[in-house]
Protein backbone atom coordinates (compact mmCIF):
# COMPACT_ATOMS: atom_id res chain seq x y z
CA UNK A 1 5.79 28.44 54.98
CA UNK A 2 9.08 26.36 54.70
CA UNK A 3 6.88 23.69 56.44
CA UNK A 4 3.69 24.16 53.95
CA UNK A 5 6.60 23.33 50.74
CA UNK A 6 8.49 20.43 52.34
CA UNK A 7 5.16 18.77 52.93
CA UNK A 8 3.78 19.47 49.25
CA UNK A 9 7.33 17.70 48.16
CA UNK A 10 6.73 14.98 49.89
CA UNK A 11 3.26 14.48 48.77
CA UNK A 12 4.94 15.16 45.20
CA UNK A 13 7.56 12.50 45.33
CA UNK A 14 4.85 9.46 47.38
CA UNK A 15 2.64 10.36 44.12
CA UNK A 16 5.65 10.21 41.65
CA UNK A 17 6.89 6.47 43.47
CA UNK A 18 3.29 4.98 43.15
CA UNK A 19 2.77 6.28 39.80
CA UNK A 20 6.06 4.79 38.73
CA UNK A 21 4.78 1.83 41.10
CA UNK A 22 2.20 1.05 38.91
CA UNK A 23 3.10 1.30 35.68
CA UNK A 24 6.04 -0.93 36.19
CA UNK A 25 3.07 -3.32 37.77
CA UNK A 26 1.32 -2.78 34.56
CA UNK A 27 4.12 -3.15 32.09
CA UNK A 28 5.45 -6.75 34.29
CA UNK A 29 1.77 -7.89 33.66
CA UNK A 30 1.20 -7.21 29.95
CA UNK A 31 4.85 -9.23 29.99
CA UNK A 32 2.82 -11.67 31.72
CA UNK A 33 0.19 -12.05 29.20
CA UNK A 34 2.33 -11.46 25.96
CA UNK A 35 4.49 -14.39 27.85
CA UNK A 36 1.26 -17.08 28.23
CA UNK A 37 0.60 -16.97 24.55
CA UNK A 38 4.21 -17.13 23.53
CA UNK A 39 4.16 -20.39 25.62
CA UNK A 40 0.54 -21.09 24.32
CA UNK A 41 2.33 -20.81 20.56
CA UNK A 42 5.13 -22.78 20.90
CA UNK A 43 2.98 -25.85 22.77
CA UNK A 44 1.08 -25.77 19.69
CA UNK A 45 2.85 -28.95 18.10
CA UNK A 46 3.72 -30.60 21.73
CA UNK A 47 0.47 -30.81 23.41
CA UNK A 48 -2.76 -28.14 21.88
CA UNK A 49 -4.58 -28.67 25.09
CA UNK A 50 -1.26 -26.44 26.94
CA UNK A 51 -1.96 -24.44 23.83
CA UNK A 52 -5.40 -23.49 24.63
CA UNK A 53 -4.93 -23.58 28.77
CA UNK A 54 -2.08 -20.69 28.41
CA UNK A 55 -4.36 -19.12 26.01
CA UNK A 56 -6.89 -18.60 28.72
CA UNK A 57 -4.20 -17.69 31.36
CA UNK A 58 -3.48 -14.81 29.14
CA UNK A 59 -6.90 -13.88 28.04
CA UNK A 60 -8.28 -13.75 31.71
CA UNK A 61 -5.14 -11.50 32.93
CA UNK A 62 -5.36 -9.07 29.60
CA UNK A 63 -8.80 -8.96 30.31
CA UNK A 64 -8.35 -7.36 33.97
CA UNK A 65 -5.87 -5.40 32.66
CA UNK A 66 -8.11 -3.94 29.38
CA UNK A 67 -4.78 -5.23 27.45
CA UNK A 68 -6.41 -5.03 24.25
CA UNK A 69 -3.60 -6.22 21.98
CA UNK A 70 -2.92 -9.12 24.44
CA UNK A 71 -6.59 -10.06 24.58
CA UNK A 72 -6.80 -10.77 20.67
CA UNK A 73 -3.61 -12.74 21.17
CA UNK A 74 -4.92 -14.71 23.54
CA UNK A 75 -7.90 -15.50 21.35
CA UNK A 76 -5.86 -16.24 18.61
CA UNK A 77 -3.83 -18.80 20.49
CA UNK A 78 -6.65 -20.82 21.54
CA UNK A 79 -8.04 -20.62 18.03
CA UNK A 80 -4.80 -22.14 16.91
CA UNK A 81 -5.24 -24.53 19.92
CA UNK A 82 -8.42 -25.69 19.41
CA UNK A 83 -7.78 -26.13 15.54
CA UNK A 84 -5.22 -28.86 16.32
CA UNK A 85 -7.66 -30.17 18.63
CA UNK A 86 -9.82 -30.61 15.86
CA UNK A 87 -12.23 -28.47 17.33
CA UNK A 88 -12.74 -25.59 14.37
CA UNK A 89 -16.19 -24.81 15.31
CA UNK A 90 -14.55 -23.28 18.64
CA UNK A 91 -10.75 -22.16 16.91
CA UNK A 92 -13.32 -19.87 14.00
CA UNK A 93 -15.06 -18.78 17.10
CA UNK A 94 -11.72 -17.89 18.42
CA UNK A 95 -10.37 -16.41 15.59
CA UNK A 96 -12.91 -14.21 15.06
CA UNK A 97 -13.13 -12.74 18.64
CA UNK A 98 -9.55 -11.95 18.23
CA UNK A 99 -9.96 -10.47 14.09
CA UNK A 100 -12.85 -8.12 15.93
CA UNK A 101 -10.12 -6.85 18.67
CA UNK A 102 -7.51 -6.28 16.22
CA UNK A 103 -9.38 -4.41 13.93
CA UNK A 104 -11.19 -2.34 16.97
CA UNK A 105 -7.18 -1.25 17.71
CA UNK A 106 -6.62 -0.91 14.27
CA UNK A 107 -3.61 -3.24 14.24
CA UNK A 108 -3.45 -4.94 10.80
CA UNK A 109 -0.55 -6.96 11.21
CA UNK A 110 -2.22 -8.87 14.03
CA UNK A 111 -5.63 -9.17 11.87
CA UNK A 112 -2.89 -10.37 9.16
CA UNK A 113 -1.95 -13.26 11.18
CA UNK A 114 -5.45 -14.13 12.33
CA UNK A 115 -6.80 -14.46 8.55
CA UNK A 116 -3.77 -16.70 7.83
CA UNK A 117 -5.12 -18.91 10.90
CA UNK A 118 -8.76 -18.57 9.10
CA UNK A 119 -7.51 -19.72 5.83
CA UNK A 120 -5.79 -22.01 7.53
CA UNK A 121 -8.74 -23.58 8.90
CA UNK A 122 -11.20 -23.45 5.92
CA UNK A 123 -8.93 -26.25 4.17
CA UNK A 124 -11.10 -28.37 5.84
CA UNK A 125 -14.22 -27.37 4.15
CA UNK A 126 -13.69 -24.66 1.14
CA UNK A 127 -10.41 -23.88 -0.83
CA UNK A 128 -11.63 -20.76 -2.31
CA UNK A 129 -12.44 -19.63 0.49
CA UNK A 130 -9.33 -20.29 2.17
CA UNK A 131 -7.17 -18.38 -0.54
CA UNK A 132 -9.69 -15.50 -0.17
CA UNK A 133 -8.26 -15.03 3.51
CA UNK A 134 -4.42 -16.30 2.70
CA UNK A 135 -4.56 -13.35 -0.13
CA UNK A 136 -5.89 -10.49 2.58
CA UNK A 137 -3.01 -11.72 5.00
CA UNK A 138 -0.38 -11.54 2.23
CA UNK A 139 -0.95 -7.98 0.96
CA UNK A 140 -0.19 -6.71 4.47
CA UNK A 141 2.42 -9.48 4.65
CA UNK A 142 4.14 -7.91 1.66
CA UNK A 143 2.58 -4.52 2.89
CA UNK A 144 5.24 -4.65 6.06
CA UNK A 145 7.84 -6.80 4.53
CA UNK A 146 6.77 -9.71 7.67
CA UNK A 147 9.04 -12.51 6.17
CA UNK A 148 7.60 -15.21 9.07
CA UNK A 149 3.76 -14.36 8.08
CA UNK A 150 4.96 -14.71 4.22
CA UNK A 151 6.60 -17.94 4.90
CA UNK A 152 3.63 -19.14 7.12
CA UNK A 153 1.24 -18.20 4.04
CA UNK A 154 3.56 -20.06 1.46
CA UNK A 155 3.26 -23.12 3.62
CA UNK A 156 -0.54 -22.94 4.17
CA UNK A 157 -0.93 -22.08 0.39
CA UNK A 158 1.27 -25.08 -0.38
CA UNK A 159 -0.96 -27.34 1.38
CA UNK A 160 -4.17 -26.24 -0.22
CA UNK A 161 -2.41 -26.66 -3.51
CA UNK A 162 -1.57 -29.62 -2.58
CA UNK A 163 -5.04 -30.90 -1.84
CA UNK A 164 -6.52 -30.07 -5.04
CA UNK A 165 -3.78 -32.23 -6.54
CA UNK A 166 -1.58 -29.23 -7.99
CA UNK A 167 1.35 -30.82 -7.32
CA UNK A 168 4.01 -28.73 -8.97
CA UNK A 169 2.37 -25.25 -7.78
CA UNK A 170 2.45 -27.01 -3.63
CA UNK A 171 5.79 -28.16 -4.20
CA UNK A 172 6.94 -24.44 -5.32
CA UNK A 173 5.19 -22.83 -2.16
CA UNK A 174 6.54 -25.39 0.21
CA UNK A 175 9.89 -25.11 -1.07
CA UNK A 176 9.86 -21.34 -1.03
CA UNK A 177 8.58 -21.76 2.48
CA UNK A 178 11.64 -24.03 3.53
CA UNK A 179 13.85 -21.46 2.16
CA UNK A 180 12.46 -18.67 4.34
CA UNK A 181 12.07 -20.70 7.73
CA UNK A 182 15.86 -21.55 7.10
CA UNK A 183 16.74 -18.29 7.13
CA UNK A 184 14.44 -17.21 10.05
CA UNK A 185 15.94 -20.48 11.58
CA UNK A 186 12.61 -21.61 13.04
CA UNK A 187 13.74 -25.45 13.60
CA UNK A 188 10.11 -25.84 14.42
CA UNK A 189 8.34 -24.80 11.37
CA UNK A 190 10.84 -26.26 9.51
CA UNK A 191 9.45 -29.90 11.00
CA UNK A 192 6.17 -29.24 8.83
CA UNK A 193 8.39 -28.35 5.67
CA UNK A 194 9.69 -31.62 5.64
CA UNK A 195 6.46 -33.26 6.47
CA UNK A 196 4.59 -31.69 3.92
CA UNK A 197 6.98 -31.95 1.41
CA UNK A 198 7.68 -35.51 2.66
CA UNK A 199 3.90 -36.45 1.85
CA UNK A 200 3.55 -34.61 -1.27
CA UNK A 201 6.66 -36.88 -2.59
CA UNK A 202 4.88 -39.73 -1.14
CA UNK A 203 2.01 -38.93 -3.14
CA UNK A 204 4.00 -38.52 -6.21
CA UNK A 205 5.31 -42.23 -5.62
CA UNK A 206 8.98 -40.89 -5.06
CA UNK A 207 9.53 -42.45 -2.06
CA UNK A 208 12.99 -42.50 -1.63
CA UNK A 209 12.48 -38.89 -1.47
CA UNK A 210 9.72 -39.06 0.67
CA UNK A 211 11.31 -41.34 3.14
CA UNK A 212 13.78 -38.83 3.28
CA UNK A 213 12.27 -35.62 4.12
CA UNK A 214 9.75 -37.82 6.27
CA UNK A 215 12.61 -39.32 8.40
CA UNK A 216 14.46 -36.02 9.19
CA UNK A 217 11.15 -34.61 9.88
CA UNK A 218 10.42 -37.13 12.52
CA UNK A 219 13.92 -37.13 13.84
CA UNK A 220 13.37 -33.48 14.33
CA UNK A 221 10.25 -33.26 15.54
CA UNK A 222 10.95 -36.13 18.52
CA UNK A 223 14.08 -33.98 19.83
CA UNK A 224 11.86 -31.27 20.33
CA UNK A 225 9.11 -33.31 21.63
CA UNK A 226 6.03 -32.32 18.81
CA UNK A 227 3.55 -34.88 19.88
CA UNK A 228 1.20 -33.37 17.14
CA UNK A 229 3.45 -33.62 14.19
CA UNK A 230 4.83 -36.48 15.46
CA UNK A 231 1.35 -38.14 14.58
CA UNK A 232 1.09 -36.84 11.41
CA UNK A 233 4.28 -38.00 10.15
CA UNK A 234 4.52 -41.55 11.69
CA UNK A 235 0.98 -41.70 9.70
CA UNK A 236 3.04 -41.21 6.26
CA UNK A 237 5.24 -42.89 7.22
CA UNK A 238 3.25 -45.96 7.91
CA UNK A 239 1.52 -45.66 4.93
CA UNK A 240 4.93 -44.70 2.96
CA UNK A 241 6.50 -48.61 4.37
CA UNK A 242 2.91 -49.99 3.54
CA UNK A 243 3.36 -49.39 0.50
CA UNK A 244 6.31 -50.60 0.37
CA UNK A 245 5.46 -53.94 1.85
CA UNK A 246 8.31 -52.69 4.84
CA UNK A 247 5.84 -54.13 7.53
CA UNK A 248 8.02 -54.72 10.39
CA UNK A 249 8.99 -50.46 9.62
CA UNK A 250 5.09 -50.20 8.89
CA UNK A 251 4.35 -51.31 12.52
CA UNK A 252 7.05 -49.27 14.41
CA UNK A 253 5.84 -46.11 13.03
CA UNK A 254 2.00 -46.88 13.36
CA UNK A 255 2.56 -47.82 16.84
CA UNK A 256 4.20 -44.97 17.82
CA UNK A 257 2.22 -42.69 15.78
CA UNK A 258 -0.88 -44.02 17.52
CA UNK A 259 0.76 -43.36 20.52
CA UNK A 260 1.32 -39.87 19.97
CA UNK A 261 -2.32 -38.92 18.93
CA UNK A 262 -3.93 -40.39 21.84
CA UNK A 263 -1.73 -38.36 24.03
CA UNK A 264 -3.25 -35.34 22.67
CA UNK A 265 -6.42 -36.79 22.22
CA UNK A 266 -6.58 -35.83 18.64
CA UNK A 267 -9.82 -37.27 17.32
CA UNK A 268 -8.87 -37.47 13.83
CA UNK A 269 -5.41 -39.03 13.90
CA UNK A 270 -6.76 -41.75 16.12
CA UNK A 271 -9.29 -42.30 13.22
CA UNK A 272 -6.90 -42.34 10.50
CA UNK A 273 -4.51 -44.82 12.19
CA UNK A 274 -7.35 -47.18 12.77
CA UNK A 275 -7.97 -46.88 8.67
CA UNK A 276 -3.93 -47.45 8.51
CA UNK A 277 -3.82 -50.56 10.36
CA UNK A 278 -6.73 -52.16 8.51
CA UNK A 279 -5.07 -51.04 5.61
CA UNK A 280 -1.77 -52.82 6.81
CA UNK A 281 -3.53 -55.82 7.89
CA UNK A 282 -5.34 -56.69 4.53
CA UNK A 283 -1.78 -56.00 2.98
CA UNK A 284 -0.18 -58.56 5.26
CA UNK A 285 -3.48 -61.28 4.44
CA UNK A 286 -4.26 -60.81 8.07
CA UNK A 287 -8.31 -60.91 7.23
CA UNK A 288 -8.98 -61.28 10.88
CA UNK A 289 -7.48 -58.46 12.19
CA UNK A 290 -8.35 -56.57 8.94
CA UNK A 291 -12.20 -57.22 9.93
CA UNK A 292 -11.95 -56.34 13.10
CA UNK A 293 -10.08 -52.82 12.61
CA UNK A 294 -13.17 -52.79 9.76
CA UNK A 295 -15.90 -53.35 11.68
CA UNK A 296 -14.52 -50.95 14.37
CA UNK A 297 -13.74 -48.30 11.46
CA UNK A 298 -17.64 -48.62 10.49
CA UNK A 299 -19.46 -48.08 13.63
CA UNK A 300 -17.03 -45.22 14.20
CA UNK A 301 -17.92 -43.72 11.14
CA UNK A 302 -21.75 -43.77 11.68
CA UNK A 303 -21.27 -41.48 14.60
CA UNK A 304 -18.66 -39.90 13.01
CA UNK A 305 -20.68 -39.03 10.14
CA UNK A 306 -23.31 -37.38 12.00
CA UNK A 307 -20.64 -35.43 14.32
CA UNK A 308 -18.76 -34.24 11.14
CA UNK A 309 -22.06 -33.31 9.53
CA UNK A 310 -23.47 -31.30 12.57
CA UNK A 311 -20.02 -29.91 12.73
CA UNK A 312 -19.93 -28.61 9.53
CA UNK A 313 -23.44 -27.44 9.84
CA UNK A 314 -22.77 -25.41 13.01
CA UNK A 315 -19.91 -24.35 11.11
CA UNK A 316 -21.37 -22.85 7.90
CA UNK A 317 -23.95 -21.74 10.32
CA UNK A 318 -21.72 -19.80 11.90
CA UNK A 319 -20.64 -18.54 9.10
CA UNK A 320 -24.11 -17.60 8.14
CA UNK A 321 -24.79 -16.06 11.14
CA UNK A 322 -21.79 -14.10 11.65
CA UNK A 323 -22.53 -12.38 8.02
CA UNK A 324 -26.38 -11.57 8.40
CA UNK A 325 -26.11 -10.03 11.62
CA UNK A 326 -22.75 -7.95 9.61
CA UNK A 327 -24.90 -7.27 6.71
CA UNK A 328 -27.89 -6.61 8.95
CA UNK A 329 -26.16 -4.48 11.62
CA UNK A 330 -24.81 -2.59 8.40
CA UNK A 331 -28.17 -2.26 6.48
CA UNK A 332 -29.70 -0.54 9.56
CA UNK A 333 -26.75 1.79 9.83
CA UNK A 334 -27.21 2.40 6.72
CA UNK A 335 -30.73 2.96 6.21
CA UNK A 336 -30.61 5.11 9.53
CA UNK A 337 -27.72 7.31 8.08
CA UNK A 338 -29.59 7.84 5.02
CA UNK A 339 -32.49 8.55 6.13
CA UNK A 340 -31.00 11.37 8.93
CA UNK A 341 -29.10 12.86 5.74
CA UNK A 342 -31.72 12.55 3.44
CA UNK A 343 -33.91 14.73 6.03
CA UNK A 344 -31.37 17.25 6.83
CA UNK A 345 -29.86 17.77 3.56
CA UNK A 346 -33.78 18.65 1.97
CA UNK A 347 -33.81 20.73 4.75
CA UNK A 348 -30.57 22.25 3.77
CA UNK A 349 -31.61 22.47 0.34
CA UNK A 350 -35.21 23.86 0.61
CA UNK A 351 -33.68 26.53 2.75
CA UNK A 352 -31.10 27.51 0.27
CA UNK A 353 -33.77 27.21 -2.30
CA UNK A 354 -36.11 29.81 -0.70
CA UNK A 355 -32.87 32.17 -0.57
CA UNK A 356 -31.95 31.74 -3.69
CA UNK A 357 -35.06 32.06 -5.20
CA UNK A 358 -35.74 35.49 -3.23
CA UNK A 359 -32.07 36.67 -3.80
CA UNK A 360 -32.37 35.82 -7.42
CA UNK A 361 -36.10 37.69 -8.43
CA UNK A 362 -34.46 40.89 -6.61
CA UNK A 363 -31.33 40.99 -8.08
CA UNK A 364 -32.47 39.79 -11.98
CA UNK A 365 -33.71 43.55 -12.32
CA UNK A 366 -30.37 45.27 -11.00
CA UNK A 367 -28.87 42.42 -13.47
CA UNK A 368 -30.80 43.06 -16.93
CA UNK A 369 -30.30 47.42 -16.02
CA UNK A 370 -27.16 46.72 -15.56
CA UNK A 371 -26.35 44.97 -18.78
CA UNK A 372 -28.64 47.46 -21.14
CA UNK A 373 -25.98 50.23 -19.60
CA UNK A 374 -22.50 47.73 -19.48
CA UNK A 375 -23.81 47.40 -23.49
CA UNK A 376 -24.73 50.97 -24.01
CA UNK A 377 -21.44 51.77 -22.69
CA UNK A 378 -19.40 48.83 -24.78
CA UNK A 379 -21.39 50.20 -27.98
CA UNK A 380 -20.14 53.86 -27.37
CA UNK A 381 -16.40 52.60 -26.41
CA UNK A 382 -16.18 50.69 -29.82
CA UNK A 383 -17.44 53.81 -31.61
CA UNK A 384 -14.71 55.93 -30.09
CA UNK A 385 -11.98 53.53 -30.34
CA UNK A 386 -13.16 52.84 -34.22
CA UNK A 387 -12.03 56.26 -34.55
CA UNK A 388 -9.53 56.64 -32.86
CA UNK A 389 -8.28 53.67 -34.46
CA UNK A 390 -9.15 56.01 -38.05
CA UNK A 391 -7.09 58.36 -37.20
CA UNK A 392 -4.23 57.07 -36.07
CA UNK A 393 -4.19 55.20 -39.50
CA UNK A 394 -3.79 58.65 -40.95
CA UNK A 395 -1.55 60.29 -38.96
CA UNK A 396 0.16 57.15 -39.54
CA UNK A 397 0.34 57.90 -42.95
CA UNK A 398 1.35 61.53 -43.28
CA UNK A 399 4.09 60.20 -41.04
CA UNK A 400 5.37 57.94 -43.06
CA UNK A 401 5.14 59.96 -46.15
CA UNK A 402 7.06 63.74 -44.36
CA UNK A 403 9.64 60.65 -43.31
CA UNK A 404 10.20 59.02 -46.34
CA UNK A 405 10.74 62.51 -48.17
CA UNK A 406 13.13 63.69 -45.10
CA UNK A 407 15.51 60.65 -45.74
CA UNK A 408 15.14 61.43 -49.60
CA UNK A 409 16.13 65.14 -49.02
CA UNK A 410 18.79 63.74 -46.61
CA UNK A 411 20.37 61.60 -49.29
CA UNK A 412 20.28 64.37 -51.88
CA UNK A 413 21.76 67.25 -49.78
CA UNK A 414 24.11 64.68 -48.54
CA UNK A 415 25.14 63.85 -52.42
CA UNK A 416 25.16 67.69 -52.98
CA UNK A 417 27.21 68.76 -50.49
CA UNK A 418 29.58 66.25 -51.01
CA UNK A 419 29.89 67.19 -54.51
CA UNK A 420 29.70 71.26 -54.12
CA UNK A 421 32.62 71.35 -50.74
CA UNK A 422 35.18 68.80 -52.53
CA UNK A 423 36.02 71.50 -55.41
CA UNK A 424 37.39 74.02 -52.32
CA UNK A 425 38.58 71.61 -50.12
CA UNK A 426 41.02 70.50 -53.23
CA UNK A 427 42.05 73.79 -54.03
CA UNK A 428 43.30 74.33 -49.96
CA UNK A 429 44.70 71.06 -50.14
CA UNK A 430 46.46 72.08 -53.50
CA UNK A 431 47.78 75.79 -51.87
CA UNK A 432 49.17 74.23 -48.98
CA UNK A 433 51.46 71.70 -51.21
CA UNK A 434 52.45 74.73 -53.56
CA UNK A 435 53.03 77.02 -49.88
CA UNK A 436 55.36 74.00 -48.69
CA UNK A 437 57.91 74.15 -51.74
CA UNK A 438 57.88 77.53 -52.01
CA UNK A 439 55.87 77.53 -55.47
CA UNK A 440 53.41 80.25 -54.79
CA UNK A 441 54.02 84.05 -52.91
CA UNK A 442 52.27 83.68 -48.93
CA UNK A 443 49.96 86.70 -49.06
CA UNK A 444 48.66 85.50 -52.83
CA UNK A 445 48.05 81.93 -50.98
CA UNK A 446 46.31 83.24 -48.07
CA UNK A 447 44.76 85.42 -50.29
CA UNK A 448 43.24 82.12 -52.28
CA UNK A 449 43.11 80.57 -48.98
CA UNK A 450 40.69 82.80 -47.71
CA UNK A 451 38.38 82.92 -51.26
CA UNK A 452 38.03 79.34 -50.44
CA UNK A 453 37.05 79.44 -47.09
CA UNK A 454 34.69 81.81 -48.13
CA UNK A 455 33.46 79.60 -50.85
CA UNK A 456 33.47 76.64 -48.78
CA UNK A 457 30.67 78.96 -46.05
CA UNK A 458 28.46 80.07 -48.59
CA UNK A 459 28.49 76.26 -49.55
CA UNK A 460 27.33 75.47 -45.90
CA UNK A 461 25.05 78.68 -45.86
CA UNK A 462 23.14 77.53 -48.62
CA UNK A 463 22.70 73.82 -47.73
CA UNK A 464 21.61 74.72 -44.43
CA UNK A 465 18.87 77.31 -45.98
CA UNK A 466 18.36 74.04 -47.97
CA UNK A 467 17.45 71.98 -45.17
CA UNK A 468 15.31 74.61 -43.26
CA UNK A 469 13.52 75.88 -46.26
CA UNK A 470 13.10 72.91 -48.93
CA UNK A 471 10.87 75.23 -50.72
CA UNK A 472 13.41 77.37 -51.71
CA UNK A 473 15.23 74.67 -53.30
CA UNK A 474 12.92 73.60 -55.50
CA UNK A 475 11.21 77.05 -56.46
């Protein structure tokens, strides 16, 4: 026996090490994954292709592991990825993989953040639209009090503002932005404040101000190595010293600039500092080199043209897809669930309809018998308590009357007897005075004494005769 119990202990305690075994195996991977997209995140402004190849560590690891939160993550980082990519055909794709996930878990702080990344993206195409999925992030925002999502959606509300030429309503969501990331102290957020604030002061024509914010967002942005926003603000910049007629400064930054968005391959930039040096060029009379940037600039935008069209085909098509199959999917659910209820509850109500019907023709004859007899019965109730009522009026009555002669009686034999015992009552108190000085002989007093003691009975004698026998009063 003592063998038989140190074996099932040992068997207990192997079970209880591998159990604990594996879960710390489980809890040093899902480290593992929520680690790839933090990297994934923070590359987002150095180099969006590490973006979107941590992204895809994490989402193939989360995936073996059924990691469910970690898997939208992971989708969400390439999204963001492949949006600075210029690639939002594949970062909407993204995004909504990783939307479905979190709202399969339930988890609507991470759906929060995803529809700030969709908003994000439709800048490109529809404003509206955007601010319909920056307003659904910032009710849960405000919801759990998430200061870095509400900053974030300031920012990205900012720049669509800022687009549409609202200048004073982006300049009071940027700033409010700024505010928050200072607090948070998020150095690398803080980069885009001053970029965005830098170009919207540019596009004021307050350059000095512009220059500014522009310069300590590029000083910024090169100690930390942000390739991507490096791009985008040596492009202001350029255009910022263009203006200017700085050219030398002009040339510096659009060199550099360039640099930085062919490292990351970013389509777009590359375009737009093409545009920039032809811009420069004409500036500086340089017709040559302004015709050849042209000409270069124009066969670029045929094919760009028809790559930005199909783009933004596939991506309203996507759209379109995404929300017939939703609004089909649901239609059929629909139309299923009401035609299963709309079965079962005539079922339901045909069978309550046949019971009531048959419990209702029996009973209305126990129902109408038993009202003729409930009003027979009220009838002959009223009748008696008419009477009653009758009566008790007159007893009421003769009450009142035998009372109101009692008190009468009462306040005449009270008067009377008043009246009749003070006469004796005198005459003792009168003997006793004469008795004390000696005035009058003590038999004779007791004598008189007694007469009115006598007197003062009969007095009492005949009022209480009086008060038993009122008739013999008055007769």
């Amino acid at each position: 026996m003592r063998k038989i119990y140190t074996c099932l202990l040992f068997l207990f305690i192997t079970c209880s090490v591998y159990a604990n075994n594996n879960q710390d195996v489980t809890v040093k991977d899902t480290s593992e994954v929520n680690e790839y997209n933090k990297n994934g995140y923070d590359n987002r402004l150095i180099d969006p292709n590490i973006t979107v190849s941590y992204a895809e560590k994490a989402l193939k690891l989360a995936t073996e592991l059924k990691y469910d939160r970690g898997i939208a993550e992971a989708y969400r980082i390439k999204g963001i990825g492949e949006y600075y990519l210029n690639h939002p055909d594949s970062a909407l794709n993204r995004y909504f993989d990783a939307l479905a996930v979190y709202e399969k878990i339930k988890d609507e702080r991470g759906a929060a953040k995803v529809n700030n990344n969709i908003g994000n993206l439709y800048q490109l195409v529809d404003y509206d639209k955007a601010l319909e999925y920056f307003g659904k992030a910032e009710i849960v925002a405000k919801k759990y009090r998430d200061t870095n999502l509400i900053a974030a959606l300031n920012l990205n509300i900012g720049n669509i503002y800022n687009r549409k030429n609202a200048y004073e309503n982006a300049k009071t969501h940027y700033y409010r932005a700024l505010q928050l990331f200072t607090i948070l102290k998020n150095d690398v957020v803080l980069v885009q404040c001053y970029e965005n604030l830098g170009f919207l002061y540019y596009q004021l024509r307050e350059f000095p101000k512009a220059k500014a914010l522009l310069i300590e967002a590029h000083d910024k942005a090169k100690a930390k190595d942000m390739k991507s926003s490096l791009a985008a603000i040596n492009l202001t910049l350029t255009d910022l010293y263009v203006s200017e007629g700085n050219f030398t400064e002009a040339e510096k930054y659009l060199k550099e600039g360039r640099t930085y968005s062919m490292l990351i391959d970013n389509k777009k930039d590359i375009y737009d500092y093409k545009h920039t040096a032809y811009e420069m060029e004409l500036k500086r009379n340089n017709y040559k080199a302004a015709l050849d940037y042209l000409i270069n600039i124009y066969q670029e935008d045929s094919i760009s043209f028809r790559n930005n069209f199909s783009q933004r085909l596939n991506f309203a098509k996507l759209e379109y897809d995404k929300k017939f199959k939703i609004l089909s999917d649901e239609k059929d659910a629909e139309t299923n669930r009401i035609k299963f209820w709309s079965v079962t509850i005539v079922a339901c109500l045909l069978a309550v309809v046949i019971v009531l019907l048959y419990g209702s023709i029996k009973r209305k004859a126990n129902t109408n018998k038993q009202l003729q007899q409930l009003n027979s019965e009220i009838s002959r109730q009223k009748d008696n308590l008419d009477r009653i009522n009758h009566h008790l009026e007159e007893i009421i009555d003769e009450r009142t009357k035998d009372l109101q002669a009692k008190n009468r009686k009462l306040s005449e034999y009270s008067s009377y007897l008043s009246h009749q015992i003070r006469g004796p009552i005198a005459t003792l108190k009168g003997l006793m005075n004469l008795q004390d000085e000696g005035l009058v002989d003590q038999a004779e007093c007791i004598n008189l004494m007694g007469k009115c003691v006598s007197e003062i009975d009969d007095k009492i004698i005949e009022m209480s005769d009086m008060l038993h026998d009122p008739e013999k009063e008055s007769s």
